[in-house]
Protein backbone atom coordinates (compact mmCIF):
# COMPACT_ATOMS: atom_id res chain seq x y z
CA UNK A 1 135.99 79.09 58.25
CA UNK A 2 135.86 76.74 60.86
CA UNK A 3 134.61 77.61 64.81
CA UNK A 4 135.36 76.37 68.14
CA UNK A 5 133.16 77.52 70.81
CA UNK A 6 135.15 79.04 74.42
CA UNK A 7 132.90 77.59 77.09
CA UNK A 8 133.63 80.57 79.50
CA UNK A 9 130.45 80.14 82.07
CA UNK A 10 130.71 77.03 83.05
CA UNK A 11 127.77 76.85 86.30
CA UNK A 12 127.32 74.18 89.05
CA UNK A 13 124.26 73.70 86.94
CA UNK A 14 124.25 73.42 82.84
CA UNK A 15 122.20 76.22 81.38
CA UNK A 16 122.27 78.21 84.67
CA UNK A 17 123.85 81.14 84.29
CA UNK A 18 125.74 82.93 87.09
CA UNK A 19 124.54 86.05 89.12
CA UNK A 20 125.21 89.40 86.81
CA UNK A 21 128.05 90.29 89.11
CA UNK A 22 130.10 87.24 88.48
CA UNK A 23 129.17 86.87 84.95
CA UNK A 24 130.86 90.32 84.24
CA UNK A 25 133.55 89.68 85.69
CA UNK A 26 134.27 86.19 84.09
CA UNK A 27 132.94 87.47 80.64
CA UNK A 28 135.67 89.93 80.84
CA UNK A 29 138.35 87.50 81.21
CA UNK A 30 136.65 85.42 78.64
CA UNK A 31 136.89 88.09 76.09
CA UNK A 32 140.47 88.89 77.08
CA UNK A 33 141.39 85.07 76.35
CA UNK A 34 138.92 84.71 73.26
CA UNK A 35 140.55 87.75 71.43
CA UNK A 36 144.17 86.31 71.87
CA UNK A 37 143.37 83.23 69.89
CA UNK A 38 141.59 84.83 67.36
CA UNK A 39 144.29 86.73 66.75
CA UNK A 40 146.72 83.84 66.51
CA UNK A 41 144.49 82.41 64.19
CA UNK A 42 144.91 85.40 62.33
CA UNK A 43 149.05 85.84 62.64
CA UNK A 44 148.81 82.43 61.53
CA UNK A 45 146.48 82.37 58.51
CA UNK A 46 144.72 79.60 60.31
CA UNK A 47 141.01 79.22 59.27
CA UNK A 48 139.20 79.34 62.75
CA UNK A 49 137.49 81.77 64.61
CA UNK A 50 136.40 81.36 68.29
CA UNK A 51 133.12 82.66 69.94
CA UNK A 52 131.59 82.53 73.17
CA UNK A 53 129.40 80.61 74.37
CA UNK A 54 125.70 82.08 75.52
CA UNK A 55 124.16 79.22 76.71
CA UNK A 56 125.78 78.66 80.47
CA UNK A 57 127.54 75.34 78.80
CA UNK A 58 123.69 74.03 77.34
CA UNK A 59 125.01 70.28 76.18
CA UNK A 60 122.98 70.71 72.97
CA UNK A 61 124.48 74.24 72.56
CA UNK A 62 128.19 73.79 72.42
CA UNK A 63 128.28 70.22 70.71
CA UNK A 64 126.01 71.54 68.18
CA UNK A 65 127.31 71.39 64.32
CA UNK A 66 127.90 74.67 64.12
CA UNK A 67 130.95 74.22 66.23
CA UNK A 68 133.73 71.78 64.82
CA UNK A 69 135.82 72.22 68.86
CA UNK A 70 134.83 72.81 72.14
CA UNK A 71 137.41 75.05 74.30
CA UNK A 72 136.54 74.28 78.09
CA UNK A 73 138.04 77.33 80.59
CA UNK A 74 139.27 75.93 83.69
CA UNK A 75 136.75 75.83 86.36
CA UNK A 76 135.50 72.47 83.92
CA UNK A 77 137.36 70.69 85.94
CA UNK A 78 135.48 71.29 88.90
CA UNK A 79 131.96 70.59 86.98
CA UNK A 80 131.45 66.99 87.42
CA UNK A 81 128.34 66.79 85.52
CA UNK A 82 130.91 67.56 82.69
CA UNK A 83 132.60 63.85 83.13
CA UNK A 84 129.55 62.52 81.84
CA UNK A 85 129.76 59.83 79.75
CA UNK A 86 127.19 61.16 77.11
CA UNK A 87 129.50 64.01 77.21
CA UNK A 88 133.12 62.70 77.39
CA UNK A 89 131.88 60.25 74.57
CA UNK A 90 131.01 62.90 72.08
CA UNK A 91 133.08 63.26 68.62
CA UNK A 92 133.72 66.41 68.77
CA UNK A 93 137.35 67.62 69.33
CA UNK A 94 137.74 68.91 73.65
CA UNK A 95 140.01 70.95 75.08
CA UNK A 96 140.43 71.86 78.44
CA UNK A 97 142.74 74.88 79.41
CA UNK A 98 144.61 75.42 82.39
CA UNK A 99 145.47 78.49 84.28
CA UNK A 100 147.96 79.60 82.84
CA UNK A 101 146.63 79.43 78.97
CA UNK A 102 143.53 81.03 80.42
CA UNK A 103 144.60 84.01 82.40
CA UNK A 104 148.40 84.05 81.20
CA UNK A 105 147.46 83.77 77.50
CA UNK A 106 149.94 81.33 77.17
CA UNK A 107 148.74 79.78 73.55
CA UNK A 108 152.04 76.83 73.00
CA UNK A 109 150.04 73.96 74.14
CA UNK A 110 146.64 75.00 72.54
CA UNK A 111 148.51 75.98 69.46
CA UNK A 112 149.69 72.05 69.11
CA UNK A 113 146.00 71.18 69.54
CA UNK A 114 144.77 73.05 66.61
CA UNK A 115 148.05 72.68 64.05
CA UNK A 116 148.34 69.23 64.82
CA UNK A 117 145.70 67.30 66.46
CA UNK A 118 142.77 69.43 64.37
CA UNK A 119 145.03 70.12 61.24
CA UNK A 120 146.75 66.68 60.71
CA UNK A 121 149.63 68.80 59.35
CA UNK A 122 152.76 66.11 59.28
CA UNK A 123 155.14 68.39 57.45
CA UNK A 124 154.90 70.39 61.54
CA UNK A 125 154.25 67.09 63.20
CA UNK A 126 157.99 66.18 62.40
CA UNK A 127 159.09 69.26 63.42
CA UNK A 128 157.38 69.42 66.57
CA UNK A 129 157.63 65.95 67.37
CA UNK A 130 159.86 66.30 70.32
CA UNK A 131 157.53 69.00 71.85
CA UNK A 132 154.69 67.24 71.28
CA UNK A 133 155.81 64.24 72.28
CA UNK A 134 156.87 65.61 75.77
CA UNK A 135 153.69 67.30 76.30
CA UNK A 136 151.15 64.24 75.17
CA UNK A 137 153.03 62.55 78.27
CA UNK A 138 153.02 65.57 80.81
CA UNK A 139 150.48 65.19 83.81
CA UNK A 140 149.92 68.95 83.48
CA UNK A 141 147.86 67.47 79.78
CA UNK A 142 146.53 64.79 81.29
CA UNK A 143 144.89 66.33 83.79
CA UNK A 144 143.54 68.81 81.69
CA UNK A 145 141.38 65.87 79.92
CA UNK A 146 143.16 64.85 76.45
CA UNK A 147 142.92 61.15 77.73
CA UNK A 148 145.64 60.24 75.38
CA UNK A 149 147.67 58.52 78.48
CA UNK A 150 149.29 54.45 78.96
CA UNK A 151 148.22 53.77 82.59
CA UNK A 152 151.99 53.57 82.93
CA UNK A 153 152.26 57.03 82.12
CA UNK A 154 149.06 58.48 84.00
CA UNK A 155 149.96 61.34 86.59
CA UNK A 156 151.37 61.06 89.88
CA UNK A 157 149.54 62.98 93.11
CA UNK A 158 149.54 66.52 92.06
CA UNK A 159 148.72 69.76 94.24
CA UNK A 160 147.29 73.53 93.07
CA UNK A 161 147.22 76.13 95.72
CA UNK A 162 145.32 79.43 94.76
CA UNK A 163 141.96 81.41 95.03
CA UNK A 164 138.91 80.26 94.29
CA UNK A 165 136.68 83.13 93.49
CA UNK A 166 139.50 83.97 90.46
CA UNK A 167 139.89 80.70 89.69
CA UNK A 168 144.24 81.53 90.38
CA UNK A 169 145.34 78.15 91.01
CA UNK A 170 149.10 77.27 90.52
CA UNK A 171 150.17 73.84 90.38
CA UNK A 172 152.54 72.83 93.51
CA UNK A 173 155.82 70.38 92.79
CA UNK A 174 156.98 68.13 95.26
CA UNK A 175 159.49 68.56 97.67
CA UNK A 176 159.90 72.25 96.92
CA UNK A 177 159.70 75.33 98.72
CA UNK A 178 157.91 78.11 96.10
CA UNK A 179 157.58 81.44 95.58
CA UNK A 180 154.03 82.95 94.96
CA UNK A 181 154.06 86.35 94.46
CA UNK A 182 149.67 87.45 94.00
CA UNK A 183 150.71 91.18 93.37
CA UNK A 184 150.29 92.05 90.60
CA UNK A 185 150.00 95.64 90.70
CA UNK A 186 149.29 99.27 88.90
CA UNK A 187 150.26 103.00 89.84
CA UNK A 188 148.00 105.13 90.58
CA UNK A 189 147.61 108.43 88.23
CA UNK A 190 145.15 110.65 91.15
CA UNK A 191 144.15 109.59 94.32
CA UNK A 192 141.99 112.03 95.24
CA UNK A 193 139.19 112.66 97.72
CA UNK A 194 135.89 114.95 98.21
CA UNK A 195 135.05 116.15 101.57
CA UNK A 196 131.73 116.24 103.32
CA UNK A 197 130.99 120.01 104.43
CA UNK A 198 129.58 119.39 107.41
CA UNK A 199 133.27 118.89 108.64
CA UNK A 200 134.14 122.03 108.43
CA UNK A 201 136.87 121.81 105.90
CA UNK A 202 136.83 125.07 103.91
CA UNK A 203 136.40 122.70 100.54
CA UNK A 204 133.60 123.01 98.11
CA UNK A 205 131.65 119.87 97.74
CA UNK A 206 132.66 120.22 93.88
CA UNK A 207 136.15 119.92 94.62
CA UNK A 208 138.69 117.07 94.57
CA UNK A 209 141.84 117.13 96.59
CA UNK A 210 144.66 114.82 96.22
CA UNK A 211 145.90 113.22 98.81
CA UNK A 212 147.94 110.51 98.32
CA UNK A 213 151.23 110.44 96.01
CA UNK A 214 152.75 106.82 94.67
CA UNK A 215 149.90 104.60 95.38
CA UNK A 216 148.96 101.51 93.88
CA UNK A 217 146.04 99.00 93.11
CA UNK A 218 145.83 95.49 92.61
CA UNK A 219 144.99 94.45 89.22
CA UNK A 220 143.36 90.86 89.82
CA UNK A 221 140.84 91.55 92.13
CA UNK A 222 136.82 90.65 91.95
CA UNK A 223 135.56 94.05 91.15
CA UNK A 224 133.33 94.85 89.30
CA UNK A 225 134.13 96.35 85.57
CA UNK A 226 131.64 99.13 84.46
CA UNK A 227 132.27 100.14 80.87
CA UNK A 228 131.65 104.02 79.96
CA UNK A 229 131.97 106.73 77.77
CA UNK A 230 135.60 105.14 75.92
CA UNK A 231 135.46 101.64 77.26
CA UNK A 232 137.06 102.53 80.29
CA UNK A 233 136.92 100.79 83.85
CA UNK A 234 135.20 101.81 86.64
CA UNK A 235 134.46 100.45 90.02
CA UNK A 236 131.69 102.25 92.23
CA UNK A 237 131.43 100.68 95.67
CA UNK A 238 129.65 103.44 98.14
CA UNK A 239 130.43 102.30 100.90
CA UNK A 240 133.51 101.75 100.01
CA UNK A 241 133.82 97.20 100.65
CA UNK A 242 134.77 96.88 97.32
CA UNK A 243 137.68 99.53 97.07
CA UNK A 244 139.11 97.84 100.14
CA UNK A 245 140.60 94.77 97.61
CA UNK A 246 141.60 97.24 95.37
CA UNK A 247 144.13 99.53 96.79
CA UNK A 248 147.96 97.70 97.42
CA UNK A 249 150.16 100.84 98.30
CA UNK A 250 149.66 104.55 99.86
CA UNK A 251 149.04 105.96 102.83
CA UNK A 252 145.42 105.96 103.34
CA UNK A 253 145.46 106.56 106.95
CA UNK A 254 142.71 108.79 107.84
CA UNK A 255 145.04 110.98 110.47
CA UNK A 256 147.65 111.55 107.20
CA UNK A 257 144.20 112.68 105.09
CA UNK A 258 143.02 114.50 107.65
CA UNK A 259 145.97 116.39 108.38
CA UNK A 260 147.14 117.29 104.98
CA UNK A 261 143.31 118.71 104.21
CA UNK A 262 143.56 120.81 107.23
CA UNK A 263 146.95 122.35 106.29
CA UNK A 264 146.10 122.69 102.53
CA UNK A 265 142.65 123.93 103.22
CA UNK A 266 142.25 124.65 106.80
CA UNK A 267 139.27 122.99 109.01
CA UNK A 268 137.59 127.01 109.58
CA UNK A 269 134.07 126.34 108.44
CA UNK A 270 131.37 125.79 111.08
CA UNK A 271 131.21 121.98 111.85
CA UNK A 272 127.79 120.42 112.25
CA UNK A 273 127.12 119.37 116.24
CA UNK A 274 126.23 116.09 114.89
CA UNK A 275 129.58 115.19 113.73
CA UNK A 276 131.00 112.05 115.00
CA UNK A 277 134.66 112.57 115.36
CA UNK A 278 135.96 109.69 115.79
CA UNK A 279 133.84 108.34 112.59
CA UNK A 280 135.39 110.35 110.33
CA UNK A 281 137.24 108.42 107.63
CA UNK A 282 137.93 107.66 103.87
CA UNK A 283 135.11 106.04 101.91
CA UNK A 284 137.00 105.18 98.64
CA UNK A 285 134.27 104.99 96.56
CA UNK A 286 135.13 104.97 92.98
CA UNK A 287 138.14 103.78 90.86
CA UNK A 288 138.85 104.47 87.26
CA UNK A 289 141.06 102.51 84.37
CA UNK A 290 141.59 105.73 82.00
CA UNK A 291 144.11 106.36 79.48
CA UNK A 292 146.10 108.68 81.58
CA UNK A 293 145.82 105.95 84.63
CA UNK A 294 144.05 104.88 87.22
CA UNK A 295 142.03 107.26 89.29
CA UNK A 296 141.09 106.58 92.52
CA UNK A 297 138.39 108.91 94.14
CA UNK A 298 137.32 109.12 97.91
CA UNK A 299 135.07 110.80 100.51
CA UNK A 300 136.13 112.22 103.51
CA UNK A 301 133.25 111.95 105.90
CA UNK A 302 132.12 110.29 109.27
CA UNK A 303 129.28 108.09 107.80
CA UNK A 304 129.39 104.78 106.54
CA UNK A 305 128.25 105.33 103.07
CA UNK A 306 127.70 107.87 100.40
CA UNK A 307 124.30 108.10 100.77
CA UNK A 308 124.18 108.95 104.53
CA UNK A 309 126.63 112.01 104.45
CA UNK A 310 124.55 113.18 101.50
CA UNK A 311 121.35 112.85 102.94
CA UNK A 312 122.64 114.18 106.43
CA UNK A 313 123.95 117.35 104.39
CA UNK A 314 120.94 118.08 102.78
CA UNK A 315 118.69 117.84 105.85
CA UNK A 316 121.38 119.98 108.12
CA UNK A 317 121.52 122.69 105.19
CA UNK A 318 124.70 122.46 103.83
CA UNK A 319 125.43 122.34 100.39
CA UNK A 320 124.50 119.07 99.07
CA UNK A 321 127.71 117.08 98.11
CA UNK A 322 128.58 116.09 94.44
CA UNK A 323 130.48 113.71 92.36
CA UNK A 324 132.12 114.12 88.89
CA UNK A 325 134.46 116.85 87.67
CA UNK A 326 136.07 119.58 88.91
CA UNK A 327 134.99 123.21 88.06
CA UNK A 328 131.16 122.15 87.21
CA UNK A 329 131.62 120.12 84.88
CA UNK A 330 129.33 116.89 84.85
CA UNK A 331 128.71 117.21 88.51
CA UNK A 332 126.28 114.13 89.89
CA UNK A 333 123.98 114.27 93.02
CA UNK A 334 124.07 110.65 94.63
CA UNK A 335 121.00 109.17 93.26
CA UNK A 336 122.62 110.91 89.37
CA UNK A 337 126.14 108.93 90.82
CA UNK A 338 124.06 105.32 91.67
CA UNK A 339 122.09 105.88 88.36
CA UNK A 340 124.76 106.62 86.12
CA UNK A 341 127.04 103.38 87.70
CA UNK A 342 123.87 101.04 88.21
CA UNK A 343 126.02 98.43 89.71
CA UNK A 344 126.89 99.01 93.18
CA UNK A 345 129.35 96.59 94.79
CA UNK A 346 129.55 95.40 98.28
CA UNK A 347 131.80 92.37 99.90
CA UNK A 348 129.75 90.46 102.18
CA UNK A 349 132.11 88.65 105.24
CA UNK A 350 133.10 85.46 104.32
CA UNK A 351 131.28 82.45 105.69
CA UNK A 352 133.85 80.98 107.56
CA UNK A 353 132.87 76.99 107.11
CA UNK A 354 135.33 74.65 105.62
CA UNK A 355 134.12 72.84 102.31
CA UNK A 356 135.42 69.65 101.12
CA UNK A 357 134.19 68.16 97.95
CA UNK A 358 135.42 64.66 96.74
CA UNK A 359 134.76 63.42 93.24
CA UNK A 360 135.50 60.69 91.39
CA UNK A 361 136.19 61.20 87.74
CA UNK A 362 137.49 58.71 84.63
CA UNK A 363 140.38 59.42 82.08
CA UNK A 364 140.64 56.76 79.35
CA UNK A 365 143.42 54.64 80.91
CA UNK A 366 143.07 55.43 84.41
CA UNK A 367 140.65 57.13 87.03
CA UNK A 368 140.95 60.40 89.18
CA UNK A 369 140.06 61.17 92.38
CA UNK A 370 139.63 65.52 92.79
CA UNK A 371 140.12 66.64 96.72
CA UNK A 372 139.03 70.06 96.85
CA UNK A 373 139.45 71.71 100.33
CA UNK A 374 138.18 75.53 100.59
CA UNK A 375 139.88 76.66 103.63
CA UNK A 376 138.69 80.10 105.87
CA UNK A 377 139.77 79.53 109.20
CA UNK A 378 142.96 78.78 110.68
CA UNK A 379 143.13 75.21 111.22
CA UNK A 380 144.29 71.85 110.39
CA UNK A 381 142.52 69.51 107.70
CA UNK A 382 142.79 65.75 107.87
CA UNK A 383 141.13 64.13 104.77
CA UNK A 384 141.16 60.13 104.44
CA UNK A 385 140.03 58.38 101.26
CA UNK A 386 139.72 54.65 102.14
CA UNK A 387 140.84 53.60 98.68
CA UNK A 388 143.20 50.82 99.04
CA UNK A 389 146.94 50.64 97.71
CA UNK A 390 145.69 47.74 95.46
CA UNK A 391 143.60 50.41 93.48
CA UNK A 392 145.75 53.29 93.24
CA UNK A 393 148.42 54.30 90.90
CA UNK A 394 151.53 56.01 92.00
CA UNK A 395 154.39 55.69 90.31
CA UNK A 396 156.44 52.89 92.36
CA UNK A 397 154.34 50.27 94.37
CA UNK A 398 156.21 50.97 97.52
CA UNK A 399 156.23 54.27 98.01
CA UNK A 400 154.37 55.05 101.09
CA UNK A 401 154.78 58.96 101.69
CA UNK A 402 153.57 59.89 97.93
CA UNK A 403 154.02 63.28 98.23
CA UNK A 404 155.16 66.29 100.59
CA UNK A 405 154.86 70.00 99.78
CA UNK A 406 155.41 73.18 100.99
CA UNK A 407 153.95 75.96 99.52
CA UNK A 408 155.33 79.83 100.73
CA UNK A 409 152.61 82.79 100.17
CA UNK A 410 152.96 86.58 99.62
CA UNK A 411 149.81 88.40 100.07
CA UNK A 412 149.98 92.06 99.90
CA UNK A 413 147.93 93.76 102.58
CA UNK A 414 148.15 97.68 101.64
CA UNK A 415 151.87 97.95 102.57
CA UNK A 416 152.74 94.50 104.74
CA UNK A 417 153.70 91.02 103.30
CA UNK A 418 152.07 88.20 104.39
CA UNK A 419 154.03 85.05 104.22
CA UNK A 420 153.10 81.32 105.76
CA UNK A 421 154.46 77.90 104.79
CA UNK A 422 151.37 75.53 103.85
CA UNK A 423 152.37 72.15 104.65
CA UNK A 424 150.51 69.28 102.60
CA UNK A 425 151.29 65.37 103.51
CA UNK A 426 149.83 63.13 100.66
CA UNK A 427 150.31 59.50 102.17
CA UNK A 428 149.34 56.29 100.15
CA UNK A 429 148.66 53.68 102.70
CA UNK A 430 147.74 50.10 102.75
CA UNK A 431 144.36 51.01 103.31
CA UNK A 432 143.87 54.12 102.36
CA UNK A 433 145.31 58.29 101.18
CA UNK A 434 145.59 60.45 104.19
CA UNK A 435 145.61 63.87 103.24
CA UNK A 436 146.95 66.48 106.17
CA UNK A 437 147.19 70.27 105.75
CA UNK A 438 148.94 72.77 108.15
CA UNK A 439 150.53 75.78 108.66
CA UNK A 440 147.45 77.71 107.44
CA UNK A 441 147.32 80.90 109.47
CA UNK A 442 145.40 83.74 110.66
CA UNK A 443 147.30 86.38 108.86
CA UNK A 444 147.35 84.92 104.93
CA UNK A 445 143.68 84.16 105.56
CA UNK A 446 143.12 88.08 106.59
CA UNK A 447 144.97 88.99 103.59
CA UNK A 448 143.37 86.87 101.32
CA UNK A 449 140.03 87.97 102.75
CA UNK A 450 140.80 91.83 102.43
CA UNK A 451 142.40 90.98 98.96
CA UNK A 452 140.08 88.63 97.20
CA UNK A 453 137.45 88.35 99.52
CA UNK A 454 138.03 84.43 99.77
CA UNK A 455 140.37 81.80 101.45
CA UNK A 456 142.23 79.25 100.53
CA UNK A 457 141.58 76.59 97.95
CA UNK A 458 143.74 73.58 97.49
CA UNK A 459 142.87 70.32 94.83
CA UNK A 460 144.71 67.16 95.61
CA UNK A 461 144.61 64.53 92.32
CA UNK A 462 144.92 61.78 92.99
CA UNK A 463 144.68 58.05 90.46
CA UNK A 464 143.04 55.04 90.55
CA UNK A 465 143.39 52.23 88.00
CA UNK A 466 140.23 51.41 86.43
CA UNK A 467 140.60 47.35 86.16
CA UNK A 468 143.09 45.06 87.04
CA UNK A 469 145.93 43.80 85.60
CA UNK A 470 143.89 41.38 83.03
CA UNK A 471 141.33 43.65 82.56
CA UNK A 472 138.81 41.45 84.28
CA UNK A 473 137.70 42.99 87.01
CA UNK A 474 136.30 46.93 86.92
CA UNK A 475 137.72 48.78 89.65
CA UNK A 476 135.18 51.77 89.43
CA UNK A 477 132.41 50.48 91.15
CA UNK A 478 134.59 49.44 94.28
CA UNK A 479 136.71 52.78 94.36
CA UNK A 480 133.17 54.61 94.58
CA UNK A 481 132.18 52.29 97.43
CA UNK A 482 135.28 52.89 99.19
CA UNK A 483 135.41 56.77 98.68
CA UNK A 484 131.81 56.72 100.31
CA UNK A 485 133.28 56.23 103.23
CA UNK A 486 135.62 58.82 103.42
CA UNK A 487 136.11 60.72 106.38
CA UNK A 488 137.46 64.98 107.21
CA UNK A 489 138.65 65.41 110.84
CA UNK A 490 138.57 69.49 111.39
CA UNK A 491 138.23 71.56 114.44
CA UNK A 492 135.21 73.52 112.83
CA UNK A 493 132.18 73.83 111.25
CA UNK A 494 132.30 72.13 107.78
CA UNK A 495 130.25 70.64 104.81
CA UNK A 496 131.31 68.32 102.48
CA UNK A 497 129.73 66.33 99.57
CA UNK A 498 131.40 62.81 97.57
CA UNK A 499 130.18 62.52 93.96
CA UNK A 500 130.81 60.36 91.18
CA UNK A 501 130.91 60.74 87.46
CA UNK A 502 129.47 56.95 87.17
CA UNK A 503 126.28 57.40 89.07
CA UNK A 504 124.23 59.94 90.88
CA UNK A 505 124.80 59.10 94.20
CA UNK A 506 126.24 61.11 96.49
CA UNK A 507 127.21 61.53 100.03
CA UNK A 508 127.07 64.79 101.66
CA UNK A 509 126.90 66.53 105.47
């Protein structure tokens, strides 16, 4: 039995793992992925297995003997201490999966890798030939590092638009006008809330009430996954920031709640004198995966957290508030609630500061330059990389506009749609690519925000040959000089930082 190794946690750093809270949520899509293949590998009487990796991408680690393949998940791309020399040199077989293999499960292109490239099998090389022959020569491959390019057939400029904190990045073609639905969406079983008594609601504090039919979550958002009792899902956010990515659909208006608790129940209970009125809203605190569907639970109160309205309950006298089943059963006090769900989840605002990062890279034919722009306010981007025409590679020599796209958005925010056109100019001048990007707006970035707790990410690839014509002179060490000087014009505050995979120099604000 032969392994290849899924480098899931792939850090800025090797060997550094990420913060607990991103790790689980990455390991979970890791294990999603890793348990596809294995059982293709299976289906297939194939004789490979694929494990994890535990060492935050260690070099010595993954290219260790023990592993005869190296799968790389997507965010390798953005590592540039991975373009290494030592590293991209090494025997061992590479493979570097896109998006759509990696959240999609989409196994045809991998598949090719291991039954052909791995297996040597000719009897299936004939029979695939035509497939394989169209993806060895596909940009979407080359980019993804198999290096098996002519220069004539290395990539032209290519754009991916998506999210960076979940890594959803869709590639962008040319002169088209896309569709991107990020929606994907479940029902919701119970949506249900618990009701502070010092409101006055004739509710015990050990009593659910629904209050919401035909809502709906979002299934892709950064939450965190809590695994209890069965293996099911749970999110615990207390005061409620992390629920507010979750939820897609409903009526969660507090004057709807409100009003439908007060003709169920009837507000007749005394009502503390320190009640804030106006305060008084949903925390939704708690969301469950079960087998019978997601459960969404809430608290109706006027505080800002759990904690609070439990604490203000107890010292006023009222019955302290609990958390669990109805009719008694596995009740929890706060503190029982935070100790039983140790992680508690809270969305911090979003620093609003524009990041650019420009890197230089090398393929075995031809060079790339990655443009990564991580956009959170409103405004235009102008990037310039002062590489000449003379170095670049672009399909034919006298095209000046390379590339235009326009990419159309759909962000659910609870019940609204949130379209914009993103404009992208990629222009290959005499002296130089001029990279513009407009039509970001305030309303996708509000979405995004309240849905993934992030902006906008786009990657612009762009080539470079590596020598010229005869092979005589390199071309790496005056692309770097050139990049160097690269400029961002933006109405903002920004950082950026220009790195290269040759040296480790770098230029940054």
């Amino acid at each position: 039995m032969k392994t290849c190794c899924l480098v899931w946690e792939i850090p800025v750093i090797e060997g550094e793992h990420y913060n607990p809270i991103m790790n689980v949520i990455y390991m979970q899509k890791a294990k999603k992925f890793l348990n596809q293949l294995n059982r293709y590998f299976q289906n297939k009487n194939m004789d490979w297995k694929c494990v994890l990796d535990r060492s935050a991408c260690t070099y010595n680690e993954i290219f260790s003997s023990e592993n005869q393949a190296v799968i790389f998940a997507p965010e390798a791309k953005t590592r540039q201490w991975l373009y290494k020399k030592e590293i991209q040199a090494v025997s061992i077989p590479k493979y570097y999966l896109d998006f759509a293999e990696y959240n999609e499960g989409k196994l045809d292109k991998i598949a090719i890798f291991f039954m052909i490239k791995l297996h040597k099998l000719f009897v299936f090389f004939v029979t695939v030939a035509a497939f394989t022959t169209f993806t060895a020569c596909s940009s979407s491959e080359e980019a993804n590092g198999t290096d098996d390019s002519s220069l004539t057939n290395a990539p032209q400029t290519e754009v991916y638009i998506g999210v960076d904190i979940l890594n959803n990045y869709q590639k962008v073609n040319g002169l088209t006008r896309a569709f991107n639905s990020l929606s994907p969406i479940a029902d919701v079983s119970y949506f249900d809330v618990k009701v502070d008594p010092r409101l006055g609601f004739n509710v015990a504090p050990n009593k659910y009430v629904n209050v919401m039919k035909n809502a709906k979550v979002y299934t892709d958002c950064p939450y965190i996954t809590l695994n209890k009792d069965k293996n099911f899902d749970f999110l615990l956010s207390t005061d409620g920031s992390g629920l507010r990515t979750l939820i897609a659909a409903g009526d969660t208006t507090t004057a709807t709640v409100v009003n439908k608790l007060t003709k169920w129940c009837g507000r007749t209970n005394p009502v503390s004198p320190t009640v804030v009125e106006k305060n008084i809203h949903v925390i939704w605190y708690l969301a469950k995966s079960m087998e019978n569907g997601w459960h969404v639970n809430g608290l109706l109160t006027d505080k800002d957290d759990i904690k609070a309205a439990c604490d203000a309950c107890k010292n006023e006298g009222f019955q302290e508030i609990t958390f669990g089943e109805n009719d008694g059963k596995r009740q929890l006090t706060y503190q029982q609630l935070a100790d039983y769900y140790p992680a508690i989840y809270n969305i911090k605002p979003i620093d609003p500061t524009l990041l650019v990062d420009i890197h230089q890279q090398e393929h075995s034919s031809w060079g790339e330059i990655k443009t990564s722009v991580h956009i959170k306010e409103a405004k235009d981007v102008k990037v310039f990389l002062p590489v000449s025409i003379d170095y670049t590679v672009e399909g034919a020599e006298s095209a000046a506009l390379v590339r235009y796209f326009e990419k159309y958005f759909e962000v659910q925010d609870l019940d609204a749609a949130i379209g914009a056109n993103v404009n992208l100019t990629i222009e290959r001048q005499a002296t130089g690519i001029t990279i513009n990007i407009t039509g970001v707006t305030k309303e996708l970035l509000k979405a995004l925000e309240r849905r993934y707790n992030d902006g906008l990410t786009i990657e612009i690839h762009s080539y470079y040959k590596l020598s010229d014509k005869e092979g005589k002179s390199d071309y790496i060490a005056p692309v770097w000089s050139a990049l160097k000087n690269s400029t961002v014009t933006y109405d903002g505050d920004m950082k950026y930082r220009i790195t290269s995979a040759f040296n480790s120099e770098s230029v940054e604000n």
